[in-house]
C-alpha atoms as a PDB file:
ATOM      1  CA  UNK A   1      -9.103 -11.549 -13.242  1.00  0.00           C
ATOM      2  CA  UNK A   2      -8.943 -15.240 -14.330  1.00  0.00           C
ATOM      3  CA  UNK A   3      -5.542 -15.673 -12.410  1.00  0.00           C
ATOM      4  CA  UNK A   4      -7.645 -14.406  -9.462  1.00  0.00           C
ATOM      5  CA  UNK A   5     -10.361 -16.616 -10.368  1.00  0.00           C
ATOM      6  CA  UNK A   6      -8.525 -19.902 -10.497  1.00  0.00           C
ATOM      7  CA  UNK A   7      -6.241 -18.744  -7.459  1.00  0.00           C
ATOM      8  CA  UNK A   8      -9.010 -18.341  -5.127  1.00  0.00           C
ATOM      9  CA  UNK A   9     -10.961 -21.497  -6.986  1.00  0.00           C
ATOM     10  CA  UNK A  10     -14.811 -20.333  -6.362  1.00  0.00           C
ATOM     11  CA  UNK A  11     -17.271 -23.591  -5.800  1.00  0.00           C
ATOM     12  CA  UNK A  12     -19.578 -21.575  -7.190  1.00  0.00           C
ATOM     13  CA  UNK A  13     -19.623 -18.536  -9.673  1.00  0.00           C
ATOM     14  CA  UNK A  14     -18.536 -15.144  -7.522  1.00  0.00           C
ATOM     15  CA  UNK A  15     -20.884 -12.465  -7.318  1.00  0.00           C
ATOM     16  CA  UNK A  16     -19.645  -9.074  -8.974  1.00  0.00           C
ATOM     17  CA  UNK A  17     -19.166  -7.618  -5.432  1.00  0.00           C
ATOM     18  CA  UNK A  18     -16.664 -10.523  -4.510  1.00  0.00           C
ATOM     19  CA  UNK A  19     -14.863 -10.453  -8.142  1.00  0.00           C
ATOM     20  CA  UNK A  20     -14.316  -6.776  -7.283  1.00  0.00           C
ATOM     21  CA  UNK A  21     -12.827  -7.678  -3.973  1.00  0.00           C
ATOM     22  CA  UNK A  22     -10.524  -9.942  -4.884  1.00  0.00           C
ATOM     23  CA  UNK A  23      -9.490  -8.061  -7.684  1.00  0.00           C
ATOM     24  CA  UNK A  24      -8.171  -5.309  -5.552  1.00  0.00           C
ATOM     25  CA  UNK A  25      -6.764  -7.399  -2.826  1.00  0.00           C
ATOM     26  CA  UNK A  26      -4.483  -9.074  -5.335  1.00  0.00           C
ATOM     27  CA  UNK A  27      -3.698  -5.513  -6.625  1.00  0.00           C
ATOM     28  CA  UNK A  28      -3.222  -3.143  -3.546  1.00  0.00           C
ATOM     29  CA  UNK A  29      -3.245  -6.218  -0.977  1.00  0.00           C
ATOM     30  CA  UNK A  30      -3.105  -5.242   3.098  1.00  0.00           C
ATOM     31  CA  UNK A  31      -3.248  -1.045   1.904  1.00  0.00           C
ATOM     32  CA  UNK A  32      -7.163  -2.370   0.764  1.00  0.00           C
ATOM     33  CA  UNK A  33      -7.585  -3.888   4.054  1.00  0.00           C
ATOM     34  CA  UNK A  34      -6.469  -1.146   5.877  1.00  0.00           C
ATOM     35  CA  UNK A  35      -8.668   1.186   4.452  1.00  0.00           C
ATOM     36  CA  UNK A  36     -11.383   2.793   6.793  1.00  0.00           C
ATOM     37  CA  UNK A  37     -14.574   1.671   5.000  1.00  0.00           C
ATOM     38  CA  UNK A  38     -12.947  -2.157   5.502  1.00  0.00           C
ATOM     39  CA  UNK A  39     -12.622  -1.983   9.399  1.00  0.00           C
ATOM     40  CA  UNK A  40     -15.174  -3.904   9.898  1.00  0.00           C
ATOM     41  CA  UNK A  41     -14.241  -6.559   7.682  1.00  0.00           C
ATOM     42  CA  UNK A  42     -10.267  -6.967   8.233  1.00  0.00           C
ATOM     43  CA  UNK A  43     -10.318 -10.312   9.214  1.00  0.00           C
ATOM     44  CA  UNK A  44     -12.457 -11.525   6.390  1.00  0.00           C
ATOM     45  CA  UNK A  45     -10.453  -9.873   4.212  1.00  0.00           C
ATOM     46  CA  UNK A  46      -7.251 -11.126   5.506  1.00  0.00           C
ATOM     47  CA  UNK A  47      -8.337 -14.437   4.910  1.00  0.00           C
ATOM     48  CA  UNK A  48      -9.226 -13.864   1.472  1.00  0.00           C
ATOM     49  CA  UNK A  49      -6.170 -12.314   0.927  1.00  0.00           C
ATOM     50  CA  UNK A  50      -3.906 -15.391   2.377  1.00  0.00           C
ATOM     51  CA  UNK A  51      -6.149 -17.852   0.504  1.00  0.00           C
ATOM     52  CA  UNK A  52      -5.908 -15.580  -2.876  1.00  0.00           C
ATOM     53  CA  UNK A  53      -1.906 -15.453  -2.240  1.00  0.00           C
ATOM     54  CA  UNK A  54      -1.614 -19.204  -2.013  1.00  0.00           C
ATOM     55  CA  UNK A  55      -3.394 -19.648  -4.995  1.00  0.00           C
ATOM     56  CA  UNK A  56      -1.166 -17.222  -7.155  1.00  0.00           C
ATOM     57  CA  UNK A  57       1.969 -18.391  -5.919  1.00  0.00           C
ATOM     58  CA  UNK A  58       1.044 -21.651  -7.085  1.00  0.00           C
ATOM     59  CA  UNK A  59      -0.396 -20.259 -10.610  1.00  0.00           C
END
């Protein structure tokens, strides 16, 4: 998780809930967003997930 940390570089400390998040979108990626208990979240998630992929390409 500290390669997802500095990827998605917090401004301030992440809440377990988010850590958790962006754990498994690094993991399982667009199959997490596509999930039924997401759909009402996709976008937000999407977003997450191209801001946490720009981060560890870079990393």
């Amino acid at each position: 998780t500290d390669a997802v940390n500095v990827a998605m570089d917090y401004r301030y400390p992440a809440g377990a809930v988010r850590r958790l998040d962006d754990a498994l979108l690094a993991v399982y990626r667009t199959r997490y967003i596509e999930l039924v208990g997401n759909s009402h979240r996709t976008s937000l998630l999407d977003n997450r997930l191209q801001r946490l992929s720009g981060g560890l390409a870079g990393a």
